[in-house]
Structure formats: structure tokens, C-alpha cells
Protein backbone atom coordinates (compact mmCIF):
# COMPACT_ATOMS: atom_id res chain seq x y z
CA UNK A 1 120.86 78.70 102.27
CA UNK A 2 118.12 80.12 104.16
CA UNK A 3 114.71 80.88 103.32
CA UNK A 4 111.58 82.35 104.02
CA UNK A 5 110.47 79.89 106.21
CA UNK A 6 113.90 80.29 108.46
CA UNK A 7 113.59 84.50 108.37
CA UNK A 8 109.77 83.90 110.06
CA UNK A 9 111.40 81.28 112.67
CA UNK A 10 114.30 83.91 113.53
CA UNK A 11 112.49 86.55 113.61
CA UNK A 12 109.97 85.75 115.93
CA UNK A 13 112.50 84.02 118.01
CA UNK A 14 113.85 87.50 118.97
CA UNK A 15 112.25 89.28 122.48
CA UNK A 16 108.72 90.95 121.93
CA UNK A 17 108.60 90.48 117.85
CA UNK A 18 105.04 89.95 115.89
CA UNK A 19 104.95 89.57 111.99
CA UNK A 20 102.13 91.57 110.43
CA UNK A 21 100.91 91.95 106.73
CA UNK A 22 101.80 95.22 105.07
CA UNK A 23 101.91 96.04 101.79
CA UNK A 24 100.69 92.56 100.37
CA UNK A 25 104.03 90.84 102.07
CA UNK A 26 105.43 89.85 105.71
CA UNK A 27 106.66 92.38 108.03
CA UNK A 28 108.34 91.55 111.31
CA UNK A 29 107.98 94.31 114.45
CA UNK A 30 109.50 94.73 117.61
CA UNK A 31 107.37 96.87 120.28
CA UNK A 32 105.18 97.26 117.17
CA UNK A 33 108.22 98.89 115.24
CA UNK A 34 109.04 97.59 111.79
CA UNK A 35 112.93 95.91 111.63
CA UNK A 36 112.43 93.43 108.45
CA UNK A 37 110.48 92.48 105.71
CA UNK A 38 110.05 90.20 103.22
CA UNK A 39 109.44 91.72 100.23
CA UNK A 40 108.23 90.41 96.95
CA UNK A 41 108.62 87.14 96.19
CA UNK A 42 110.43 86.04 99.74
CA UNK A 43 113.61 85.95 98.31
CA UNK A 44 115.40 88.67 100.24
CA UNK A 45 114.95 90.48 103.38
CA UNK A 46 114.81 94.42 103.68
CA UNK A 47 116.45 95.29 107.32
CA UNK A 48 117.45 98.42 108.85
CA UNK A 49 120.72 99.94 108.21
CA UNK A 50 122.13 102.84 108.94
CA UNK A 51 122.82 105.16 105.63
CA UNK A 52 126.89 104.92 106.11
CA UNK A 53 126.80 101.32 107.28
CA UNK A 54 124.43 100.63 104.52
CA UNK A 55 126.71 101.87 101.47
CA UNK A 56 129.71 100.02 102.67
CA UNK A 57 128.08 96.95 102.71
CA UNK A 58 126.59 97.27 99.18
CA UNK A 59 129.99 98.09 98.08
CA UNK A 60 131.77 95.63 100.12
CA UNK A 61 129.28 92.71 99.03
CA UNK A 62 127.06 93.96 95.96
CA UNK A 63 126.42 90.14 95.42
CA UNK A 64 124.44 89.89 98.81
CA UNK A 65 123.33 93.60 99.72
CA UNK A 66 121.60 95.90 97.51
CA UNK A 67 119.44 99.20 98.11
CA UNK A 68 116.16 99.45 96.22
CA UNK A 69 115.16 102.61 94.53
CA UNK A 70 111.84 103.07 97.17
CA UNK A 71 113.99 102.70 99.89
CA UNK A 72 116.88 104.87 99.08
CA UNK A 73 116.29 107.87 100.90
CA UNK A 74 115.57 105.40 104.64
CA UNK A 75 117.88 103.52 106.53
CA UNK A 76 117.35 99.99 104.84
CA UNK A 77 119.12 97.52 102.84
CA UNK A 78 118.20 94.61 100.85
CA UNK A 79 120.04 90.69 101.51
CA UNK A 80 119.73 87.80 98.94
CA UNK A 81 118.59 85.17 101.00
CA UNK A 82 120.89 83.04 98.43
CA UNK A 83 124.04 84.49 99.21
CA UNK A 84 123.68 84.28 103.30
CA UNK A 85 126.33 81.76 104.39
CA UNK A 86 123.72 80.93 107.07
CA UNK A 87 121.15 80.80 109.50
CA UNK A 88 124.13 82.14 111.53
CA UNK A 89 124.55 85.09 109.35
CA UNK A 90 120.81 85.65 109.07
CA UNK A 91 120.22 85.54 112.77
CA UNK A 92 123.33 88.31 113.16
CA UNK A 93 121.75 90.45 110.06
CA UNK A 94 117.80 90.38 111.98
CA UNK A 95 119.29 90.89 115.29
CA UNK A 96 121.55 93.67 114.51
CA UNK A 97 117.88 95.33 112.33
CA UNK A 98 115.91 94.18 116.09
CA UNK A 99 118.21 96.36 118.03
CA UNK A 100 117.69 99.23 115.89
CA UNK A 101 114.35 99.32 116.44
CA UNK A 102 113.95 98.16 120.22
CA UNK A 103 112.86 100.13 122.90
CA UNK A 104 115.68 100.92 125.36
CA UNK A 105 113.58 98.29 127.90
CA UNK A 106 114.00 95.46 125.59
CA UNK A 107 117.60 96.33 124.87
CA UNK A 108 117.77 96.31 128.64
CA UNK A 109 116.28 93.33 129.54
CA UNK A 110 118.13 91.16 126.94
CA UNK A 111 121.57 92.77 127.22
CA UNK A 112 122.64 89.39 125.26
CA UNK A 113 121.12 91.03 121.76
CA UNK A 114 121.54 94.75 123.17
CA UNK A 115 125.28 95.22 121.45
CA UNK A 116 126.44 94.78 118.05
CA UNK A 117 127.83 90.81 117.79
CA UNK A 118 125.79 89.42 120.73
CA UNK A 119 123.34 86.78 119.42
């Protein structure tokens, strides 16, 4: 099961990421743009998800994904950090959240993470 600890090392193992502090808990950036968070106490991660994307996979997998009420109307989604089968499915969850938010140079220069499944 991964943790906190493994969501940091991840993370900043993608191209051009930098974790700041923001709203009392750990955010993770690419080109200064915010992809993840850690949100209260570390045991979930809040990634970007597009709005359609994002309801399927709360239906799909209410166990693992969930939507809080503050972050409803944006395109994010909750994961229990418990119910990851992985650092594999972690990695695929922060990369596919790090493309989102990457400038079209980063996406460029690391065509390996610039499509959905690369990793």
C-alpha cells in the first residue's frame, strides 16, 4: 500500500515538479502548476481529473475515488492511498494529473509521460 512518503518520492520523480506548502498540507507543481495534493491527514491524494473522467471513476471504484464537497465544481478527484494496488498504480494516477498540468515543452521533451499509459 503506498503512502505519503511514496506520493513525495513519485512525485518529484516526474520532469520539472517542486512540492510547496499550501493550505497547511503538501502540494506537488509542475512548471509551478498544481497536479496533486495531499490533503489532510496524508491519507489520500487529490489529482486532476477531468469532470467526465472523474464521475466514472467514482462510480466505477467508489471504494478508491471519491470527490470532496470543496472540490466539486474543479476538475479533481480524491484516491485512498489504501486501496491503490501500488506504487505502479500511484505512479500511473500522478503521471496521468502531471500531464494535465504540463506545459506543452515538458510534454514535448518527455514524450515517454506525454500520452495517457506511458510511465
Amino acid at each position: 500500500m503506498p503512502d505519503a512518503d511514496d506520493v513525495r518520492r513519485v512525485a518529484l520523480s516526474l520532469p520539472d515538479t517542486t512540492e510547496k506548502i499550501a493550505w497547511s498540507m503538501p502540494t506537488f507543481r509542475v512548471a509551478g502548476k498544481m497536479f496533486a495534493t495531499l490533503p489532510e491527514d496524508e491519507t489520500s491524494i487529490a489529482v486532476r481529473c477531468p469532470k467526465e473522467e472523474r464521475d466514472e471513476l467514482v462510480m466505477a471504484e467508489p471504494g478508491k475515488f471519491w470527490i470532496a464537497d470543496h472540490e466539486a465544481q474543479f476538475a479533481w478527484v480524491r484516491a485512498r492511498l489504501a486501496a491503490l494496488e501500488g506504487e505502479e498504480e500511484l505512479r500511473d494516477i500522478l503521471a496521468d494529473s502531471w500531464r494535465q498540468a504540463a506545459p506543452p515543452r515538458l510534454l514535448e521533451a518527455y514524450p515517454e509521460l506525454g500520452l495517457p499509459g506511458g510511465s
